[in-house]
Protein backbone atom coordinates (compact mmCIF):
# COMPACT_ATOMS: atom_id res chain seq x y z
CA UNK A 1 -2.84 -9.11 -41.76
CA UNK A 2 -0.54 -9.22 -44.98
CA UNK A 3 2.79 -11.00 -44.94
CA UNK A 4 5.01 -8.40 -46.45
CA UNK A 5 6.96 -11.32 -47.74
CA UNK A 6 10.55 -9.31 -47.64
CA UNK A 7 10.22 -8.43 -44.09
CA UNK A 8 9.50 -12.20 -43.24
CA UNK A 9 12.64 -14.09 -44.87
CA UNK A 10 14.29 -11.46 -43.57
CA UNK A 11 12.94 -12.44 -39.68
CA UNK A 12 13.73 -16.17 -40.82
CA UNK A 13 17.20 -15.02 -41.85
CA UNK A 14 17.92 -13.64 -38.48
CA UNK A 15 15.98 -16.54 -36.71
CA UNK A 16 18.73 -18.58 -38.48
CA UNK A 17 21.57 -16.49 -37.34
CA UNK A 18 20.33 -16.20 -33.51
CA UNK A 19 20.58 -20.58 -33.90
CA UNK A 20 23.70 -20.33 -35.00
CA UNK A 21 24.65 -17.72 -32.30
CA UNK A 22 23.55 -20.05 -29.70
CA UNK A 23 25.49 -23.03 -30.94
CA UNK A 24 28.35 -20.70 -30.57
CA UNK A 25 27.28 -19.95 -27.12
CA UNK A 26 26.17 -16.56 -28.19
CA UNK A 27 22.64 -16.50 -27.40
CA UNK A 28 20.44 -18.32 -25.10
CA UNK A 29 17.08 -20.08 -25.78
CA UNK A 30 15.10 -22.55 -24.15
CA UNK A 31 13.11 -25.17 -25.74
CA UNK A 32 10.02 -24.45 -24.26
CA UNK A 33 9.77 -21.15 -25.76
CA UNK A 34 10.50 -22.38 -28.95
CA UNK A 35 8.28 -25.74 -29.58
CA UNK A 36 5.06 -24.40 -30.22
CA UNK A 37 4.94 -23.60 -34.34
CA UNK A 38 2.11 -21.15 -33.98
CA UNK A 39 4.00 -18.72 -31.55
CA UNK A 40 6.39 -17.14 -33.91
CA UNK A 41 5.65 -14.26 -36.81
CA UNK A 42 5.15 -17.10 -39.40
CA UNK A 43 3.32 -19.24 -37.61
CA UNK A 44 0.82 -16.10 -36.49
CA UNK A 45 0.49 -15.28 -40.30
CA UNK A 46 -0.11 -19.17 -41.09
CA UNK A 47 -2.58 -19.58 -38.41
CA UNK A 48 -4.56 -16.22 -39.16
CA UNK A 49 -4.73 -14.41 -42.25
CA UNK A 50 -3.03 -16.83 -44.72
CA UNK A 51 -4.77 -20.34 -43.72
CA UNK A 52 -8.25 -18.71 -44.67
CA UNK A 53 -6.19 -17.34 -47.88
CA UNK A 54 -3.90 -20.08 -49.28
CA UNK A 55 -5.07 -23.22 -47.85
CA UNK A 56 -4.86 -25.86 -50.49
CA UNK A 57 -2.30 -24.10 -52.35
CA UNK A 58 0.30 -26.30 -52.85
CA UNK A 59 3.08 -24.18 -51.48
CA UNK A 60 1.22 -22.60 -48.56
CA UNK A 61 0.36 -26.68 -47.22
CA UNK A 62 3.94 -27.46 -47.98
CA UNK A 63 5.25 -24.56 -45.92
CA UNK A 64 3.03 -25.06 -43.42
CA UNK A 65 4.50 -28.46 -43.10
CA UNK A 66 8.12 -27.42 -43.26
CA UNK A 67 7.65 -24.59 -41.05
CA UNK A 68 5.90 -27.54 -38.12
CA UNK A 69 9.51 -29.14 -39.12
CA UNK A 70 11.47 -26.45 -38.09
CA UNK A 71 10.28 -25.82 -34.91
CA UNK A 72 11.00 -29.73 -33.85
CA UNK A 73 14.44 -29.22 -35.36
CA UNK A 74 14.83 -26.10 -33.49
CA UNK A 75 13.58 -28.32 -30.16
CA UNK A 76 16.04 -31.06 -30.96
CA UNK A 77 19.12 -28.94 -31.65
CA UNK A 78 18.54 -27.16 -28.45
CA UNK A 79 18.31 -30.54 -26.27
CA UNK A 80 21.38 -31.42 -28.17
CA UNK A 81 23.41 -28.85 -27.10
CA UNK A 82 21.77 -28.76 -23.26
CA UNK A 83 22.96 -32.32 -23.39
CA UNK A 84 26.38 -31.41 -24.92
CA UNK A 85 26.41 -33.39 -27.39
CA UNK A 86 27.43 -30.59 -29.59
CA UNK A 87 28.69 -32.31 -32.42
CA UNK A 88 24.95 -33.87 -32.89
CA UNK A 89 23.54 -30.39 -32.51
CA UNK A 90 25.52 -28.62 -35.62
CA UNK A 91 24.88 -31.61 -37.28
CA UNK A 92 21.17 -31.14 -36.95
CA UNK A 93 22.14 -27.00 -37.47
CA UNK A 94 23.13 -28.59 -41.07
CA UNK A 95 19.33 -30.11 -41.58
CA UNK A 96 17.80 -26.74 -40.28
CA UNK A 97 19.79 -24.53 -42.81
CA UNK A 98 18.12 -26.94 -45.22
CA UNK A 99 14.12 -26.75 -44.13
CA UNK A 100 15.23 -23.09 -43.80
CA UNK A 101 16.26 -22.90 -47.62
CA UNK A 102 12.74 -24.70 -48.12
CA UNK A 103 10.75 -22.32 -46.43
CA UNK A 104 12.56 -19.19 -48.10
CA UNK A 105 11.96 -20.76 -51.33
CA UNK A 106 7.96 -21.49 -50.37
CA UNK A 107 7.45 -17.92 -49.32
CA UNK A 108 9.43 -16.83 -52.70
CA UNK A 109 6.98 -19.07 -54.51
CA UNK A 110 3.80 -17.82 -52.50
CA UNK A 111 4.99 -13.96 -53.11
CA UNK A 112 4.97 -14.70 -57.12
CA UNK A 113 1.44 -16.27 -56.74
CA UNK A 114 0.02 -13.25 -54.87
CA UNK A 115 1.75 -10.73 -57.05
CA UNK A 116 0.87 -12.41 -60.29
């Protein structure tokens, strides 16, 4: 299975927006059916096709890294705000839109590789 690199940032894009949602009391998640990295569309493409592929390259090991990263963030925000300690939670929203930056500029980096 190909990543068609466009259609993933642009599932990480909305991941991000569905966290932000639920901060806002928007949407509803539960931990549980978040923690496990390998679950999502990423982590299906990292664990599958692209750890047989990339493994080694630089980027791919750093995004799989980042994208293990996420997921806890994504754990811990959501205990945060079960807790209500909301102010802790969109402060840990802030650290996720950063690993989120990193792993849109890893796939970036990873589509230039693979189209070069």
């Amino acid at each position: 299975m190909v990543l068609d690199f466009f259609i993933a940032k642009q599932k990480h894009r909305m991941w991000m927006i569905n966290m932000k949602a639920y901060l806002l009391g928007v949407e509803d998640f539960k931990a549980e059916n978040i923690a496990k990295h390998t679950d999502c569309d990423l982590g299906k493409w990292i664990y599958g096709y692209a750890i047989s592929e990339f493994k080694g390259n630089q980027h791919f090991d750093e995004l799989e890294k980042i994208h293990q990263e996420l997921h806890k963030t994504i754990v811990d925000i959501i205990k945060l705000k079960e807790a209500n300690e909301l102010e802790n939670a969109n402060k840990a929203f802030n650290s996720l839109e950063e690993i989120s930056g990193r792993i849109l500029n890893l796939l970036d980096a990873l589509e230039q590789e693979t189209a070069a």
